[in-house]
N, C-alpha and C. Protein backbone atom coordinates (compact mmCIF):
# COMPACT_ATOMS: atom_id res chain seq x y z
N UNK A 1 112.36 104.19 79.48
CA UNK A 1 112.45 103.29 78.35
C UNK A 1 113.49 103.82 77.38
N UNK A 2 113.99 103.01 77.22
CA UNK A 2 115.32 103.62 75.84
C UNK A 2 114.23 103.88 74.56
N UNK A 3 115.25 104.81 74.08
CA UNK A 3 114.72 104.97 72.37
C UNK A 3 113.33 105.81 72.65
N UNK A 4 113.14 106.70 73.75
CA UNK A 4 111.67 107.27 74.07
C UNK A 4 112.05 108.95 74.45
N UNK A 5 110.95 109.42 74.13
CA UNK A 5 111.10 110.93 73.75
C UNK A 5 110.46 111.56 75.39
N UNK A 6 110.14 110.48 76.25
CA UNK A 6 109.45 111.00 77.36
C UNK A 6 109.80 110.12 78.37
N UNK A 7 110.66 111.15 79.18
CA UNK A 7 111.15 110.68 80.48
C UNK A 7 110.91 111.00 82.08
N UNK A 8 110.51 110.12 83.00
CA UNK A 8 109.53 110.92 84.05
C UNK A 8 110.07 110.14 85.25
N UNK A 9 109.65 110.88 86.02
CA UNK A 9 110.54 110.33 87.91
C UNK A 9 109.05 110.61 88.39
N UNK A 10 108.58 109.49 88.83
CA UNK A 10 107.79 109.29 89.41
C UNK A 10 107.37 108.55 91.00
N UNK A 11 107.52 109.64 92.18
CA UNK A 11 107.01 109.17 93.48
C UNK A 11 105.96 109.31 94.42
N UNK A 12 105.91 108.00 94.84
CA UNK A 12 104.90 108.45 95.67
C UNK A 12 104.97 107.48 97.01
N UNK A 13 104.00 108.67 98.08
CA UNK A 13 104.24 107.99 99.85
C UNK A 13 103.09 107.77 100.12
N UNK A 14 102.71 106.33 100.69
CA UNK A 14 101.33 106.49 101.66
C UNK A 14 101.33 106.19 103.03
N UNK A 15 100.70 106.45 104.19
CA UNK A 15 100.91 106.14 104.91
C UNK A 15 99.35 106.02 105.63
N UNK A 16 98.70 105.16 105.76
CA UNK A 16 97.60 104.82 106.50
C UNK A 16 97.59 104.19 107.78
N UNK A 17 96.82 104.10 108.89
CA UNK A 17 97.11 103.96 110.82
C UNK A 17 95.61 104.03 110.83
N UNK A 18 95.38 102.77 111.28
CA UNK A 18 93.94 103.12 112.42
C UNK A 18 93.92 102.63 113.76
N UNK A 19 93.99 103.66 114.51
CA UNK A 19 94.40 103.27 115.97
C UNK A 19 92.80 103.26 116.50
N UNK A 20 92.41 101.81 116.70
CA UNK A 20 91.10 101.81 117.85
C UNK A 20 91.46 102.33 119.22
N UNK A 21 90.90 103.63 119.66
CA UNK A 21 91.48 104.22 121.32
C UNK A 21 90.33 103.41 122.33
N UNK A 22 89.45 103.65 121.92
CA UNK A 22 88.11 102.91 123.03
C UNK A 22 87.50 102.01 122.44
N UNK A 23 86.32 101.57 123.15
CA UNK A 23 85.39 100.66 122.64
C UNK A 23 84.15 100.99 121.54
N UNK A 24 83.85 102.37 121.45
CA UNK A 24 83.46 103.42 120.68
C UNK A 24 84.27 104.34 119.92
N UNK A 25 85.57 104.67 119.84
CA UNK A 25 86.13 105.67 119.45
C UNK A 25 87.15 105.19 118.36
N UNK A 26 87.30 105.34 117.82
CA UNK A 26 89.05 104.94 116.90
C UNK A 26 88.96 105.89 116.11
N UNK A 27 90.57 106.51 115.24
CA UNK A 27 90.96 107.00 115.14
C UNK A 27 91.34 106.79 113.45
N UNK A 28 91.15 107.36 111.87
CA UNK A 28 92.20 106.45 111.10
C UNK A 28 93.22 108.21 110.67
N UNK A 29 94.11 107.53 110.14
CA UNK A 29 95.06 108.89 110.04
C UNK A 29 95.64 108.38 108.46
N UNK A 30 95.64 109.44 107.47
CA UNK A 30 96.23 108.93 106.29
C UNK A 30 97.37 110.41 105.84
N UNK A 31 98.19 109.60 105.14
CA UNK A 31 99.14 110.72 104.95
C UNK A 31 99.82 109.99 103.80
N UNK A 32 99.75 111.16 102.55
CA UNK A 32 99.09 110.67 101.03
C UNK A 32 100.38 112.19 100.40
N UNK A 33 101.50 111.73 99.54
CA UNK A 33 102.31 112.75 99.05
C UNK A 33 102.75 112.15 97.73
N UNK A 34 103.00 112.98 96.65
CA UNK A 34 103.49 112.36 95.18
C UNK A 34 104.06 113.32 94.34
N UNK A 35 105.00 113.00 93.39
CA UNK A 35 105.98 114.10 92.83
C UNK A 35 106.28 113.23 91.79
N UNK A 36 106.18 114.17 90.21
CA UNK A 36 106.27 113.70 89.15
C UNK A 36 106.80 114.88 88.79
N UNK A 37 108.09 114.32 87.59
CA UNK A 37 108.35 115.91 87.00
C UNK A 37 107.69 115.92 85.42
N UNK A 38 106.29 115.49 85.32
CA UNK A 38 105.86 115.85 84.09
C UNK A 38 105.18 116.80 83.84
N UNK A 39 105.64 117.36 83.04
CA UNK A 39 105.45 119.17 82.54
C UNK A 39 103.94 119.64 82.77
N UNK A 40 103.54 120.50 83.40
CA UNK A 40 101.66 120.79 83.69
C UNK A 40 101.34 121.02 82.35
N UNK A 41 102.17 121.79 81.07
CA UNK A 41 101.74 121.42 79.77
C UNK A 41 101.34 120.20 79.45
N UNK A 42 102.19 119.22 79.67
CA UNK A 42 101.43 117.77 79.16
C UNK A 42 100.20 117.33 79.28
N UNK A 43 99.48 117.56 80.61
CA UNK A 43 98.50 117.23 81.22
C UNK A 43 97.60 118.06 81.40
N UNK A 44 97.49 119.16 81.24
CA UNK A 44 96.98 120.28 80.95
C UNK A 44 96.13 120.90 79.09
N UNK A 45 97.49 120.73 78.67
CA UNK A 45 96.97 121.36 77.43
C UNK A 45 96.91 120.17 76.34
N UNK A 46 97.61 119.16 76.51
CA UNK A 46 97.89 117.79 75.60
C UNK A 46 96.95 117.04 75.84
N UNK A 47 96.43 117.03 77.45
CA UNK A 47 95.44 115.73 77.32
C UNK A 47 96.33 114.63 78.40
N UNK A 48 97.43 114.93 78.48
CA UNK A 48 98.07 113.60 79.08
C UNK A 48 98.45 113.40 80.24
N UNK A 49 97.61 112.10 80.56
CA UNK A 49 96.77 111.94 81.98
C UNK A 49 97.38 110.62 82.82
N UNK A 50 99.05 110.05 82.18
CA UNK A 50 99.31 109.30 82.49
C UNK A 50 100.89 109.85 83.53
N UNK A 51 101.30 109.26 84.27
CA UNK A 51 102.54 109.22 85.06
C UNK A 51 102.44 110.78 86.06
N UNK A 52 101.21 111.29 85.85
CA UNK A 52 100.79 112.33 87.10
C UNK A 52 99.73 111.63 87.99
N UNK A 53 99.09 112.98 88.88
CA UNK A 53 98.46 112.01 90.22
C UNK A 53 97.01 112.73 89.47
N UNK A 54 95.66 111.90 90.00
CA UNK A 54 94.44 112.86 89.88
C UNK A 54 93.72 111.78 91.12
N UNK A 55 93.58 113.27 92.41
CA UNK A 55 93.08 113.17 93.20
C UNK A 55 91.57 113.57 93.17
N UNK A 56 90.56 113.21 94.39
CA UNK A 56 89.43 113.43 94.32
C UNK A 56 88.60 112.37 95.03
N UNK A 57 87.88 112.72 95.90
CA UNK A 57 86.21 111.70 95.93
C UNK A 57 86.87 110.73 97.00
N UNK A 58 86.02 109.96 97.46
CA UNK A 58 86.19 109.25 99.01
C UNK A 58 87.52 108.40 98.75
N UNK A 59 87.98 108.21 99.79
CA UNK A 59 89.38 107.54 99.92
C UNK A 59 90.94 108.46 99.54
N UNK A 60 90.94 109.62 98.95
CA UNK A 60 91.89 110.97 99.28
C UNK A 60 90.77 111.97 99.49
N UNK A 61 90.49 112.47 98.82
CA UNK A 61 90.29 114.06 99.00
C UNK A 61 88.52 114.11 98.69
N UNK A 62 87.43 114.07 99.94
CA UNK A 62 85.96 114.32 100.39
C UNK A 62 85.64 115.25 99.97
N UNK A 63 84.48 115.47 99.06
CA UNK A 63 83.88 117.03 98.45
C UNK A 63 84.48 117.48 97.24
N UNK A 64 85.33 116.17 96.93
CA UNK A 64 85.35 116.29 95.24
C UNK A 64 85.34 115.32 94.42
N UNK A 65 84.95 115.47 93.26
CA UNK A 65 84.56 114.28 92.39
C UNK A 65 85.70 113.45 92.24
N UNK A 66 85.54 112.07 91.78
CA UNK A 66 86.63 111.06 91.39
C UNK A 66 87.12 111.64 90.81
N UNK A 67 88.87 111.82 91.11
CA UNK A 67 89.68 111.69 90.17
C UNK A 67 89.86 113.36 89.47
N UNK A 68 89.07 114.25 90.10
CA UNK A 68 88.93 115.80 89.84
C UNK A 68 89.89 116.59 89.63
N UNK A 69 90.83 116.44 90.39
CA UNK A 69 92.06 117.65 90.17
C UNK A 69 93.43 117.06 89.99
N UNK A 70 93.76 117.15 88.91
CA UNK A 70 95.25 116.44 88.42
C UNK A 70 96.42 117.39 88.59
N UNK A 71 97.52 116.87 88.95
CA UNK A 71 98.56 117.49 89.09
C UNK A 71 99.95 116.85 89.22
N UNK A 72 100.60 117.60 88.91
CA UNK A 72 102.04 116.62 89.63
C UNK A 72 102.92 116.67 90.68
N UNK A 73 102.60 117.78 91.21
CA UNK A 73 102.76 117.45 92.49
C UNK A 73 101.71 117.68 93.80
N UNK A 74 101.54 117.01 95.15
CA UNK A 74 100.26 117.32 96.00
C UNK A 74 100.76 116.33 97.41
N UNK A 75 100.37 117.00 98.10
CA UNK A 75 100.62 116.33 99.81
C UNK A 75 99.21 116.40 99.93
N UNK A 76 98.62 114.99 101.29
CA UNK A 76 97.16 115.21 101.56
C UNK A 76 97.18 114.52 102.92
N UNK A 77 96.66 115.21 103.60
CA UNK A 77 96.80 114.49 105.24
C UNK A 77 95.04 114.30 105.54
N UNK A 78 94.57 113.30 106.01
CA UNK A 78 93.28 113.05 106.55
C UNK A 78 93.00 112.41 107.40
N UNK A 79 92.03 113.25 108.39
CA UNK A 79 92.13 112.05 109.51
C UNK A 79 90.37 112.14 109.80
N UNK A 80 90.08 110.62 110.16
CA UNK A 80 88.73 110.50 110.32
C UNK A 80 88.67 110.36 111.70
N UNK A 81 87.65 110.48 112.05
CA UNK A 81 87.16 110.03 114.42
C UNK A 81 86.17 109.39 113.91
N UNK A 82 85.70 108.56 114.74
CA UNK A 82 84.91 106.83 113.97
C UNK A 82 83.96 107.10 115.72
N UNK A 83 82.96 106.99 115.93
CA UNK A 83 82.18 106.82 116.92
C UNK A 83 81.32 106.08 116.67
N UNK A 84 81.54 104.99 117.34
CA UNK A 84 80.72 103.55 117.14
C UNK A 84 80.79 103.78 115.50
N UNK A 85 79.13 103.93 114.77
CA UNK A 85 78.90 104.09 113.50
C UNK A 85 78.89 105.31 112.59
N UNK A 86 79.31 106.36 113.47
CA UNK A 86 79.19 107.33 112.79
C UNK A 86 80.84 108.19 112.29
N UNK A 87 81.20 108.68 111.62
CA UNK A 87 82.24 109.22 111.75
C UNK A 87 82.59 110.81 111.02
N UNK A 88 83.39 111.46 111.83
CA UNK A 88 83.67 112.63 111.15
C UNK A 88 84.81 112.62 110.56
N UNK A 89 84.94 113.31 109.53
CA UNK A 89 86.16 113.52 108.90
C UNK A 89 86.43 114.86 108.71
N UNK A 90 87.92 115.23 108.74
CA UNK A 90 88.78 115.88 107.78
C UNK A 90 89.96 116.00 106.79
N UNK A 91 89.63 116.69 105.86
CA UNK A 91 90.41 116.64 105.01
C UNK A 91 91.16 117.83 104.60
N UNK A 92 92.51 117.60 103.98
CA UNK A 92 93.49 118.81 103.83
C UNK A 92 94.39 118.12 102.51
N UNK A 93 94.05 119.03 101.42
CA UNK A 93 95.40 118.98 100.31
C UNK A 93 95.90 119.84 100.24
N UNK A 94 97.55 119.84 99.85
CA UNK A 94 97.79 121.18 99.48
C UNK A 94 99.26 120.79 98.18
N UNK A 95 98.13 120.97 97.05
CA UNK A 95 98.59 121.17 95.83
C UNK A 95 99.87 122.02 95.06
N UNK A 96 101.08 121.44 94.49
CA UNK A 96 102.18 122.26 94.28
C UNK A 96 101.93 122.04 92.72
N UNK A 97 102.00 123.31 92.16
CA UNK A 97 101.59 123.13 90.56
C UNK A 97 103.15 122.95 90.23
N UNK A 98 104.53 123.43 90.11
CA UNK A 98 105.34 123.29 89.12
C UNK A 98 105.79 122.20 89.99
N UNK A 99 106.86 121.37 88.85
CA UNK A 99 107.67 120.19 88.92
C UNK A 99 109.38 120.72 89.66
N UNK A 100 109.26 120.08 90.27
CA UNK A 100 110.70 120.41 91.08
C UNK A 100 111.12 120.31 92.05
């Protein structure tokens, strides 16, 4: 925005696939990456919770609360195995604290 004291590059990748393999089995695969260069001071010590990512809780990152761990930068790969009704998952983040 012109005339503004705060300037930010903000990206992000998703990539979601659910390959049904059998009549019981399918597969979903997610691949989840984002990069902001706003200062970990901002969001950290200011309070300011806008134009960074906050991951957490079903749909990115299983075994943590909504929205739990903020940052500005983070890659997250997950892949679930679906059997008939049941399914296992895993999950993997791996969090880059500075901007750059």
């Amino acid at each position: 925005m012109e005339n503004s004291d705060i300037n930010y590059n903000h990206d992000h990748f998703l990539f979601n696939i659910f390959i049904p393999y059998a009549e019981k089995l399918s597969f979903n695969i997610k691949v989840m990456a984002g990069a902001s260069d706003v200062l970990s001071s901002r969001y950290r010590d200011e309070g300011y919770k806008q134009n960074i990512f906050e991951i957490g809780g079903h749909g990115t990152l299983r075994g943590y609360e909504w929205k739990d761990i903020s940052t500005s930068h983070y890659q997250l790969s997950t892949l679930e195995i679906w059997y008939g009704w049941a399914g296992l998952f895993y999950d993997r983040a791996m969090i880059f604290d500075s901007p750059g």
